[in-house]
PDB file of N, CA and C in Angstrom:
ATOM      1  N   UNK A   1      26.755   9.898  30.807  1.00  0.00           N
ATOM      2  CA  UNK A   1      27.362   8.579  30.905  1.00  0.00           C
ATOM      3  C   UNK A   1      28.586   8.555  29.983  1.00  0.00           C
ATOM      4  N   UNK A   2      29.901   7.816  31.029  1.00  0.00           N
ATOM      5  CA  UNK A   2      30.728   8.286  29.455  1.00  0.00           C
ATOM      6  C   UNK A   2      30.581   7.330  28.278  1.00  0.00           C
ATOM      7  N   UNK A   3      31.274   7.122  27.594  1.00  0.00           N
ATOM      8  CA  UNK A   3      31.256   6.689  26.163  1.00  0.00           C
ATOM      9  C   UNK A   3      31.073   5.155  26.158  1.00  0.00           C
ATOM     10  N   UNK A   4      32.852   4.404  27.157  1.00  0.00           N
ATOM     11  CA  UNK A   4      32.253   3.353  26.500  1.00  0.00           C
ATOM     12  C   UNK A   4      31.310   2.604  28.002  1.00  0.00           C
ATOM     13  N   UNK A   5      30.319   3.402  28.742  1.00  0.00           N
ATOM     14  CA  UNK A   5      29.885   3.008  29.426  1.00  0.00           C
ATOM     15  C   UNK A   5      28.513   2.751  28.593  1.00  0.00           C
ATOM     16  N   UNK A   6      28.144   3.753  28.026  1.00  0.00           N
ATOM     17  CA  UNK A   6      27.152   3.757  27.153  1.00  0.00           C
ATOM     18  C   UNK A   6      27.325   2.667  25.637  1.00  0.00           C
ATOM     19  N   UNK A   7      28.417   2.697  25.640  1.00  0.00           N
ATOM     20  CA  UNK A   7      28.856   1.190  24.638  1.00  0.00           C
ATOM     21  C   UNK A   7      28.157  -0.100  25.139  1.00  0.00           C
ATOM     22  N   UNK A   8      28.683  -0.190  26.510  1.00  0.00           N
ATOM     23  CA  UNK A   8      28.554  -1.853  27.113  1.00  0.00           C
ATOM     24  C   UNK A   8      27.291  -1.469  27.663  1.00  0.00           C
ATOM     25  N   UNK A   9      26.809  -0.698  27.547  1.00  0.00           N
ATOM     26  CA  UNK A   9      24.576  -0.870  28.004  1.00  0.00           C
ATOM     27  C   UNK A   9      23.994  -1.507  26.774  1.00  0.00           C
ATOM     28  N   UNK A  10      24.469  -0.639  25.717  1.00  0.00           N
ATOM     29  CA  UNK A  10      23.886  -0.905  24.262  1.00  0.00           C
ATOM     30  C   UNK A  10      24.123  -2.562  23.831  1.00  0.00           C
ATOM     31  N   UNK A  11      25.148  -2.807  23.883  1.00  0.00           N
ATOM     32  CA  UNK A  11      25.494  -4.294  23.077  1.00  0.00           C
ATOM     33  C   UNK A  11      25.279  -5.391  24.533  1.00  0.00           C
ATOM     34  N   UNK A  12      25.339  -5.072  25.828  1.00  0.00           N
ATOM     35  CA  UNK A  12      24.708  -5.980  26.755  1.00  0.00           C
ATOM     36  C   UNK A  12      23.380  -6.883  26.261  1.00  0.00           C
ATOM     37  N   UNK A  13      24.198  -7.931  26.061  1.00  0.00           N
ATOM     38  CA  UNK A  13      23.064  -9.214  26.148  1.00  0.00           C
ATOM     39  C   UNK A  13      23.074  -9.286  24.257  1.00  0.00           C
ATOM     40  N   UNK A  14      23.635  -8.710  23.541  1.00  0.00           N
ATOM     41  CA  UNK A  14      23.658  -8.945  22.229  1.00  0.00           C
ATOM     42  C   UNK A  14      24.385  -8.895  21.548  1.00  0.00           C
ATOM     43  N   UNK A  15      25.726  -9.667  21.995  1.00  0.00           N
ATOM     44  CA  UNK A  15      26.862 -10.324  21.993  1.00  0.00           C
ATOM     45  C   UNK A  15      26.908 -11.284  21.328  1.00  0.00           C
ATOM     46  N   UNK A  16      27.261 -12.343  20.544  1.00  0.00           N
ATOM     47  CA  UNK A  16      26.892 -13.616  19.617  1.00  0.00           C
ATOM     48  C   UNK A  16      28.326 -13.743  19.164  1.00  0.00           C
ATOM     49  N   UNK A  17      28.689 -14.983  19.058  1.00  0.00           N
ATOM     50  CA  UNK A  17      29.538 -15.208  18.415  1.00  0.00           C
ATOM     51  C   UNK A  17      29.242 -15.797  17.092  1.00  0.00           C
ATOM     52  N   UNK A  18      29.638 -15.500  15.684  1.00  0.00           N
ATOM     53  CA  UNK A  18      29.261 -16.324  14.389  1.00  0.00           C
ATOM     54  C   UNK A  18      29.508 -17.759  14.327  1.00  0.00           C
ATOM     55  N   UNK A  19      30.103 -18.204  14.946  1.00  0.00           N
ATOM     56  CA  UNK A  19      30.470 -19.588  14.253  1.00  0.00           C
ATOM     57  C   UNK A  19      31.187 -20.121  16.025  1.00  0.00           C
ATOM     58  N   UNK A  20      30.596 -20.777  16.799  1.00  0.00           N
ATOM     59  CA  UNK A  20      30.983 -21.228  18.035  1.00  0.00           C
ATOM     60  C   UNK A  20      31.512 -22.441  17.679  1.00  0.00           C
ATOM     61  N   UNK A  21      31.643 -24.054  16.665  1.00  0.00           N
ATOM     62  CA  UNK A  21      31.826 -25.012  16.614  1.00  0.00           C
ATOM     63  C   UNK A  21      34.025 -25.079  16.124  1.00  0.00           C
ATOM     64  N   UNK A  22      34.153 -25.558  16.732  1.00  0.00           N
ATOM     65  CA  UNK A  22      35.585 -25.860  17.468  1.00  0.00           C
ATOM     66  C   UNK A  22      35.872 -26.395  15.663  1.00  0.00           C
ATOM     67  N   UNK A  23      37.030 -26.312  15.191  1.00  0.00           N
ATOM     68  CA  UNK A  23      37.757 -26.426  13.976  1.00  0.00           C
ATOM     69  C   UNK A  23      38.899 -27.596  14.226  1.00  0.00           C
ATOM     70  N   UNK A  24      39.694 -27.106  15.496  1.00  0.00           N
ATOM     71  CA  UNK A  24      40.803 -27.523  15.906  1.00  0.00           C
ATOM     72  C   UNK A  24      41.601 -27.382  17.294  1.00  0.00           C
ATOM     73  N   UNK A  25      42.211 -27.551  18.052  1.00  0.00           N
ATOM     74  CA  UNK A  25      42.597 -27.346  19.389  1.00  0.00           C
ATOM     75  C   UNK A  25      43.474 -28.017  19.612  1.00  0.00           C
ATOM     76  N   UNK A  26      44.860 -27.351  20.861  1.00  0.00           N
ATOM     77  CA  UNK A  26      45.686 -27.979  21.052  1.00  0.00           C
ATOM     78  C   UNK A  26      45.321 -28.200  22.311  1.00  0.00           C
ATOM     79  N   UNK A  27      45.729 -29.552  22.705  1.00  0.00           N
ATOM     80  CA  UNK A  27      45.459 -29.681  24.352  1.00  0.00           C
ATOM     81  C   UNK A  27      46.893 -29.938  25.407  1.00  0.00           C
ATOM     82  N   UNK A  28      46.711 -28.791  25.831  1.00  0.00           N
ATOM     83  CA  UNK A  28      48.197 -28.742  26.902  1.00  0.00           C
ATOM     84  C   UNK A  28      49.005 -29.991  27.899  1.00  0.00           C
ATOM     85  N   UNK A  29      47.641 -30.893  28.478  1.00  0.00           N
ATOM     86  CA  UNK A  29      48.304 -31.856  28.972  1.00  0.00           C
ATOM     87  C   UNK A  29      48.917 -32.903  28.446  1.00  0.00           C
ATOM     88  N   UNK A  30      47.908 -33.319  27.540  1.00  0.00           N
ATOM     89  CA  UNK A  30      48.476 -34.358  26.611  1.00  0.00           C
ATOM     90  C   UNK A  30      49.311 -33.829  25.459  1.00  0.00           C
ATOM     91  N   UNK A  31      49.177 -32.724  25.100  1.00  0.00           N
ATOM     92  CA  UNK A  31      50.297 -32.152  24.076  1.00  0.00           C
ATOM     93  C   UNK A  31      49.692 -32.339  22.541  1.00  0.00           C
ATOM     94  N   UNK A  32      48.829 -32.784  22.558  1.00  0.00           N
ATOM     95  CA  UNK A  32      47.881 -33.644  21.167  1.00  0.00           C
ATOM     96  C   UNK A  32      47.768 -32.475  20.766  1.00  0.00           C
ATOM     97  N   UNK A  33      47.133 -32.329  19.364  1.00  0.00           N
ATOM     98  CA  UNK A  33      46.575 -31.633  18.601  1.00  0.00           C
ATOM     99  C   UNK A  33      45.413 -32.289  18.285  1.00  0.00           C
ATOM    100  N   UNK A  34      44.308 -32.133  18.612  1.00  0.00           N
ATOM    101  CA  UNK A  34      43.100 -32.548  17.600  1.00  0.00           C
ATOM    102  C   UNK A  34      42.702 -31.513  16.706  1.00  0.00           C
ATOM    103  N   UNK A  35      42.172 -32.301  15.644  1.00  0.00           N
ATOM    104  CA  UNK A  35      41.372 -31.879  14.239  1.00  0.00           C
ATOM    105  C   UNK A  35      39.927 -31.983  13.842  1.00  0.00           C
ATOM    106  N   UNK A  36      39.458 -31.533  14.508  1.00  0.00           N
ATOM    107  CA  UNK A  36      37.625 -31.606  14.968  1.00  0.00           C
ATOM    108  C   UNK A  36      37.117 -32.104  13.509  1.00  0.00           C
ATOM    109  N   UNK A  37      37.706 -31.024  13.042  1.00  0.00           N
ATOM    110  CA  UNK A  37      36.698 -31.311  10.918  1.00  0.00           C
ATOM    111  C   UNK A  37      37.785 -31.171  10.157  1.00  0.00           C
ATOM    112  N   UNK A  38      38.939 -31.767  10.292  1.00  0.00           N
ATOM    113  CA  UNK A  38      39.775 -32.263   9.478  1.00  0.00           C
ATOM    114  C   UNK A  38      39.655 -33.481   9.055  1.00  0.00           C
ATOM    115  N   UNK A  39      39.279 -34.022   8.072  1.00  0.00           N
ATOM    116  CA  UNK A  39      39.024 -35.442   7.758  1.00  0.00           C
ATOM    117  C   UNK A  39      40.443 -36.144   6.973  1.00  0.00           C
ATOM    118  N   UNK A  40      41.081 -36.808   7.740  1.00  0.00           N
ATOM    119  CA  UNK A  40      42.481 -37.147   6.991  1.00  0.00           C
ATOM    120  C   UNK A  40      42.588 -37.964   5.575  1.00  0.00           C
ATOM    121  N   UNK A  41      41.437 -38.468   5.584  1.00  0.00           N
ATOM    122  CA  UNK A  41      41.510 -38.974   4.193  1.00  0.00           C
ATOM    123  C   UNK A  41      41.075 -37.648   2.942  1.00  0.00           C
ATOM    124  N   UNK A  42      40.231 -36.725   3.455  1.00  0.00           N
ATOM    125  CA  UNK A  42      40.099 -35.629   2.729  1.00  0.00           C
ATOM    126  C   UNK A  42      41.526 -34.915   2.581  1.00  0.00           C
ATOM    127  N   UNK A  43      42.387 -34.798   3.697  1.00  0.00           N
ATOM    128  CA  UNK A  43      43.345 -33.800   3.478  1.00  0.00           C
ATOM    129  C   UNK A  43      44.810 -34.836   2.715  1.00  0.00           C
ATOM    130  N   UNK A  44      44.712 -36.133   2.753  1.00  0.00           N
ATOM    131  CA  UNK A  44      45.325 -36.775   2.055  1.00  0.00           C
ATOM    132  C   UNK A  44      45.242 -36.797   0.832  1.00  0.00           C
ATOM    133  N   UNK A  45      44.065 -36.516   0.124  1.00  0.00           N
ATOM    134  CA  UNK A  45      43.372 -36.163  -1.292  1.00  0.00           C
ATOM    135  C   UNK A  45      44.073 -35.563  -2.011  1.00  0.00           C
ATOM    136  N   UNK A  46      44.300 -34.626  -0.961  1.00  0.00           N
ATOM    137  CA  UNK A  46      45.260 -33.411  -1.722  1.00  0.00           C
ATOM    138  C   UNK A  46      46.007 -33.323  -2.113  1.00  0.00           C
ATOM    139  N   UNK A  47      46.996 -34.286  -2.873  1.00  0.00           N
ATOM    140  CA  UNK A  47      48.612 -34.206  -2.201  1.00  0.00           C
ATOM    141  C   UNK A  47      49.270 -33.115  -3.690  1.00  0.00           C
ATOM    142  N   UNK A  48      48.177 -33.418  -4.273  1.00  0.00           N
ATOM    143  CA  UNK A  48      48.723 -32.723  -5.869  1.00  0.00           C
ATOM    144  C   UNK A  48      49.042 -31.019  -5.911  1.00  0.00           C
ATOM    145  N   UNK A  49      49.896 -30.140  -6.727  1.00  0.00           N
ATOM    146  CA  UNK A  49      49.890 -29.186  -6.540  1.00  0.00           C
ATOM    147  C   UNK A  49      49.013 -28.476  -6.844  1.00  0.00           C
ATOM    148  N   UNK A  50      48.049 -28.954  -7.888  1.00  0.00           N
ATOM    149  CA  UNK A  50      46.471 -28.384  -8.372  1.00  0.00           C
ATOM    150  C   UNK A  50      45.663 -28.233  -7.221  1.00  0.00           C
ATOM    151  N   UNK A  51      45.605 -29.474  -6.440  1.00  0.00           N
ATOM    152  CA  UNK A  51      44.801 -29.278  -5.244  1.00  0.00           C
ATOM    153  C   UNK A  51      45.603 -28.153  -3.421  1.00  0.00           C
ATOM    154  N   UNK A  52      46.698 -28.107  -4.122  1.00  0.00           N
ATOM    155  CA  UNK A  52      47.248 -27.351  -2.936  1.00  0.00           C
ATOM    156  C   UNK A  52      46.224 -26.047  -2.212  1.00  0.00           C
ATOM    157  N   UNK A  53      45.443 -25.084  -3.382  1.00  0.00           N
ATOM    158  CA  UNK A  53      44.431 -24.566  -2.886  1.00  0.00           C
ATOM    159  C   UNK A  53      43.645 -24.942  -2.211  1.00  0.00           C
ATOM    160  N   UNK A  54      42.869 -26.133  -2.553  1.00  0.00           N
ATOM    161  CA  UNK A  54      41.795 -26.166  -1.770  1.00  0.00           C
ATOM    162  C   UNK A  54      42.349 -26.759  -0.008  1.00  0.00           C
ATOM    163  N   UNK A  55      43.752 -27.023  -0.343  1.00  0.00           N
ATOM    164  CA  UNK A  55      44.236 -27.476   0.907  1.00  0.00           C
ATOM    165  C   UNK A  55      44.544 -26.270   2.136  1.00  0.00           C
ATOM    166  N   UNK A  56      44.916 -25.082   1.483  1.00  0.00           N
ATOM    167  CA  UNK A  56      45.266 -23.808   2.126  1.00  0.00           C
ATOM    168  C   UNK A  56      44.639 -23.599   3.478  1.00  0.00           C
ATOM    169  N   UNK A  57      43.421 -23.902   3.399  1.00  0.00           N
ATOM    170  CA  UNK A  57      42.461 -23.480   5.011  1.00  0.00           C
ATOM    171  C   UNK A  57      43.159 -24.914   6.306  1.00  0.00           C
ATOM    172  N   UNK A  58      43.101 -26.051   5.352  1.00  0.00           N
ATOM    173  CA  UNK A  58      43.787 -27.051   6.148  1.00  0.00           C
ATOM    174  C   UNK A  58      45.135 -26.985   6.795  1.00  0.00           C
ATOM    175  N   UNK A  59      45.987 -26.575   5.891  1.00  0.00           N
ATOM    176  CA  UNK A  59      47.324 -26.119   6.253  1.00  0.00           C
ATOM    177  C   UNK A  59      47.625 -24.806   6.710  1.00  0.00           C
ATOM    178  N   UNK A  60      46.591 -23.919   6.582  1.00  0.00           N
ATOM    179  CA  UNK A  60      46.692 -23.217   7.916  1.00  0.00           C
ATOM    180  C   UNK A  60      46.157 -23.651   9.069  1.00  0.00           C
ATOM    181  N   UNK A  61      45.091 -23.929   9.256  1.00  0.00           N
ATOM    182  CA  UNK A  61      45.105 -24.258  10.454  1.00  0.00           C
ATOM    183  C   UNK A  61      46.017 -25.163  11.622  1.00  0.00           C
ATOM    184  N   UNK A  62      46.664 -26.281  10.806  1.00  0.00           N
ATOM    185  CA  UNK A  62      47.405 -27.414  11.362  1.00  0.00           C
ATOM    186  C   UNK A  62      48.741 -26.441  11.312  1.00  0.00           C
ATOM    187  N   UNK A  63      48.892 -25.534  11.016  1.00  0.00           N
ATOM    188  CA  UNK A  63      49.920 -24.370  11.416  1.00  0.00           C
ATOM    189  C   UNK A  63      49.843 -23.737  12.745  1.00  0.00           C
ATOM    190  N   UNK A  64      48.715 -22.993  12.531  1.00  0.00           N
ATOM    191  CA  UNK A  64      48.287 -22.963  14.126  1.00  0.00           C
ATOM    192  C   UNK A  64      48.477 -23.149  15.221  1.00  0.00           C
ATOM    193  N   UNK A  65      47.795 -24.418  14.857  1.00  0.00           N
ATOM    194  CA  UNK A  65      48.222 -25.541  16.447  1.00  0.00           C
ATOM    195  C   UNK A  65      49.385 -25.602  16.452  1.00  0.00           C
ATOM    196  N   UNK A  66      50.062 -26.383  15.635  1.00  0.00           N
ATOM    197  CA  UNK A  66      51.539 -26.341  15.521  1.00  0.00           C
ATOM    198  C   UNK A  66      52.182 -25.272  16.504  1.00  0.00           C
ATOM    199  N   UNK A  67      51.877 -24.120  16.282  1.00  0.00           N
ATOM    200  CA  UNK A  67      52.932 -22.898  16.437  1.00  0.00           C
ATOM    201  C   UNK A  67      52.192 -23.173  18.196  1.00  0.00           C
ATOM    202  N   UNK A  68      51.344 -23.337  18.312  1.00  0.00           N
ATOM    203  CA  UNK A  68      50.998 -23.554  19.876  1.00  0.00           C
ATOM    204  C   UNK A  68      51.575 -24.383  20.924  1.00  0.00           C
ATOM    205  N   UNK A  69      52.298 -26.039  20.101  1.00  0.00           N
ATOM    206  CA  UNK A  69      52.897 -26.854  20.682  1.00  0.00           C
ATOM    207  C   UNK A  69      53.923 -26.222  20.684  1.00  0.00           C
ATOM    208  N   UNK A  70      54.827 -25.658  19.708  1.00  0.00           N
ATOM    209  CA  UNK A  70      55.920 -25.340  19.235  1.00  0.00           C
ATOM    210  C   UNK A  70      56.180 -24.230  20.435  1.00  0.00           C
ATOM    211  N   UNK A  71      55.169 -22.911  21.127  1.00  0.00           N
ATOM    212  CA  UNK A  71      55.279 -22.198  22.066  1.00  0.00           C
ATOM    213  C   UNK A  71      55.405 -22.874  23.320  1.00  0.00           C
ATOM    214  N   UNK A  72      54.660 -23.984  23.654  1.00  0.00           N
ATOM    215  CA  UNK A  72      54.687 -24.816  25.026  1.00  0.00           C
ATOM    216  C   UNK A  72      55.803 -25.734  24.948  1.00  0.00           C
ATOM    217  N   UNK A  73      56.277 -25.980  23.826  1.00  0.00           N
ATOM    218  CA  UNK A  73      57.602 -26.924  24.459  1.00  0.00           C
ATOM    219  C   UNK A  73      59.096 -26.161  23.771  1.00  0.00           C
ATOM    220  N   UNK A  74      59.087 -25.315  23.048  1.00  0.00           N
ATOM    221  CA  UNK A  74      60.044 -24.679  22.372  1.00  0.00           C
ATOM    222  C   UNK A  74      60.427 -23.222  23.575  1.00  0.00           C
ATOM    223  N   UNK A  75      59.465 -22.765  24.132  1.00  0.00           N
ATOM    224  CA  UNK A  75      60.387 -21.809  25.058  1.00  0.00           C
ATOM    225  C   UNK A  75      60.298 -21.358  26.486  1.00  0.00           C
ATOM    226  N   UNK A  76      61.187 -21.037  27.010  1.00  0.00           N
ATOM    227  CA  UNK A  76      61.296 -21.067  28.773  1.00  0.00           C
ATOM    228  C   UNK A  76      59.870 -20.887  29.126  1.00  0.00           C
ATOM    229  N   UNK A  77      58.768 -20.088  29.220  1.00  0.00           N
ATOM    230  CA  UNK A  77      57.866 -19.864  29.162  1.00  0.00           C
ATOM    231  C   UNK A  77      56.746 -21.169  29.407  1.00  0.00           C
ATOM    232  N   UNK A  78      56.667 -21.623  28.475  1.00  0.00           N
ATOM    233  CA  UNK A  78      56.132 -22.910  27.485  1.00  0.00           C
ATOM    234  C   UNK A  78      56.752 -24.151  28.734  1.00  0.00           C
ATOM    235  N   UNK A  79      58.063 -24.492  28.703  1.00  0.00           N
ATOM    236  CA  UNK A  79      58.529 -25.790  29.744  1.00  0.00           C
ATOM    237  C   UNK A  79      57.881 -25.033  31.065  1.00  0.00           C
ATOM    238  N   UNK A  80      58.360 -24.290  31.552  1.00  0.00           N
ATOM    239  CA  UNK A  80      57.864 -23.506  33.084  1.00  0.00           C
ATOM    240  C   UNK A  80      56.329 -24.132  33.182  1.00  0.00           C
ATOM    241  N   UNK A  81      55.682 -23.871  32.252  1.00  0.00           N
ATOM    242  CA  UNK A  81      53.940 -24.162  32.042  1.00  0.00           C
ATOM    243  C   UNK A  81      54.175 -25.556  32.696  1.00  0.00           C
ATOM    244  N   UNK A  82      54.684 -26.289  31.302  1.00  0.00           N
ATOM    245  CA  UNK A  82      54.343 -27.969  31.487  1.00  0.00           C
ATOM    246  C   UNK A  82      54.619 -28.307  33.075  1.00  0.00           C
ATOM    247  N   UNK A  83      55.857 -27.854  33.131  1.00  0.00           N
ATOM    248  CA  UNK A  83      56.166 -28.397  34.537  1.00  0.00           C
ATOM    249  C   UNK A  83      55.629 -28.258  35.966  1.00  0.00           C
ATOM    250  N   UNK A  84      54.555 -27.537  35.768  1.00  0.00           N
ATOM    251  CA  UNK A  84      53.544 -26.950  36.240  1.00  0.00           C
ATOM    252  C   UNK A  84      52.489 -27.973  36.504  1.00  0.00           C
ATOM    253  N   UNK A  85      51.874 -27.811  35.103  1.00  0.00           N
ATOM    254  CA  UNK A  85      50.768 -28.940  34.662  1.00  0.00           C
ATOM    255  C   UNK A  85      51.618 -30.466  35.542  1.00  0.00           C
ATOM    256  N   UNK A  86      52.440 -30.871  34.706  1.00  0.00           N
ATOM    257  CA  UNK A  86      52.383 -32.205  35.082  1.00  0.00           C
ATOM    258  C   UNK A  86      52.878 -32.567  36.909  1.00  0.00           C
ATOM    259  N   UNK A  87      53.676 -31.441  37.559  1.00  0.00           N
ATOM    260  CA  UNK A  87      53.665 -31.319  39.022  1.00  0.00           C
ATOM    261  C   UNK A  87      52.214 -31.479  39.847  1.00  0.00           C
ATOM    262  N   UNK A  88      51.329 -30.668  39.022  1.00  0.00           N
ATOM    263  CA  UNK A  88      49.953 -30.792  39.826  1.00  0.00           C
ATOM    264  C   UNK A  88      48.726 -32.105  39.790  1.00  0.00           C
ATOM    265  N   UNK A  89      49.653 -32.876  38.498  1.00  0.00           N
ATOM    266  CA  UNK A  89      49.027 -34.390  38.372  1.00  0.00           C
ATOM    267  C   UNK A  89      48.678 -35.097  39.371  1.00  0.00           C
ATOM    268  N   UNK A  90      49.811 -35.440  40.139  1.00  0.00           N
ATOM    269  CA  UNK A  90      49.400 -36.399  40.841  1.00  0.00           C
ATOM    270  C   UNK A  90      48.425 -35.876  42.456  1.00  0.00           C
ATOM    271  N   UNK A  91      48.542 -34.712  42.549  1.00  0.00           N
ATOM    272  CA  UNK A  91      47.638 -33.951  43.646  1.00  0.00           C
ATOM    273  C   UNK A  91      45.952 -34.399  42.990  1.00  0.00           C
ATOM    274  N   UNK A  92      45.764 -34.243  41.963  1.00  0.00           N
ATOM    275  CA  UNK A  92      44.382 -35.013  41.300  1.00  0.00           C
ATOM    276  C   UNK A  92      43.935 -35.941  42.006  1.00  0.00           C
ATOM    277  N   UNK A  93      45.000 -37.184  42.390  1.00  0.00           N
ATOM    278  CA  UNK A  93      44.685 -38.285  42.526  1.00  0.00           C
ATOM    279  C   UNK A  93      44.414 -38.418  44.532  1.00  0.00           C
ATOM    280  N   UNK A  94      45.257 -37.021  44.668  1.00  0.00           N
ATOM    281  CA  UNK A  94      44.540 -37.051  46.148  1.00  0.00           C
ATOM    282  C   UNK A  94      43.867 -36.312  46.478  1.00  0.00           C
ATOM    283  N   UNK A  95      42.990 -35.403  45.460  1.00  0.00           N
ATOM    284  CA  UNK A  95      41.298 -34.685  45.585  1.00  0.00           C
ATOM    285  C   UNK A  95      40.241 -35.715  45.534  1.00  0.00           C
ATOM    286  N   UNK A  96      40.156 -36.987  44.658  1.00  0.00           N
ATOM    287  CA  UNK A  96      39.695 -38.230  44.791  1.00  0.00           C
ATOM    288  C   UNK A  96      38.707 -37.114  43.496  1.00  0.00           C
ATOM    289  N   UNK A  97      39.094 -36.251  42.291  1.00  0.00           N
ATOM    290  CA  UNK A  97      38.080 -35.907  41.537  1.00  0.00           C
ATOM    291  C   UNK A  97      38.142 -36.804  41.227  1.00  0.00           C
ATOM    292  N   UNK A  98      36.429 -36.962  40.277  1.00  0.00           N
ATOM    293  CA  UNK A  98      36.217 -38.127  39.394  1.00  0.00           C
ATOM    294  C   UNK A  98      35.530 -37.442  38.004  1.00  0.00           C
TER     295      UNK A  98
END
C-alpha cells in the first residue's frame, strides 16, 4: 500500500479538531465582522500601554478579519466576488427559500 494511502487508513475516523468554537468571522454578504468572544467593554479596558499585552490576542485577531474585508473590497478579485454575491440576491427571492 503506498505511503500516504496507508496514512489516511490509520488517522480515518480520528481526526478532531482542538478547539471547534468560532473566535471571530467575517461575513461576505453583509461585510460585518463579528466578534463571537470579544467583549467590547473588556477590550475597551485596555486602552493603557501596560495593558496593551493582554490586548495582543484581541488585536490580532480584529486584524484578521480586517485583512479579510480589506481582500473583498480592496482588490479586483474581492469586487468581482461581491458583485457576484449581491447579483444572485434577488434570484433568492424567486426560489421562494425560506
Amino acid at each position: 500500500m503506498p505511503a500516504i494511502a496507508q496514512i489516511h487508513k490509520e488517522l480515518r475516523g480520528k481526526l478532531t479538531f482542538p478547539d471547534t468554537k468560532t473566535i471571530a468571522e467575517f461575513r461576505y454578504i453583509s461585510q460585518a465582522i463579528v466578534l463571537s468572544t470579544i467583549k467590547g467593554k473588556e477590550f475597551e479596558a485596555k486602552k493603557s500601554p501596560q495593558d496593551f499585552l493582554g490586548a495582543r490576542d484581541v488585536v490580532g485577531t480584529i486584524f484578521h478579519e480586517l485583512t479579510h474585508w480589506a481582500d473583498m473590497t480592496g482588490t479586483d478579485w474581492g469586487r468581482r466576488f461581491l458583485r457576484e454575491i449581491y447579483a444572485t440576491i434577488p434570484l433568492l427571492d424567486k426560489l421562494h427559500i425560506e
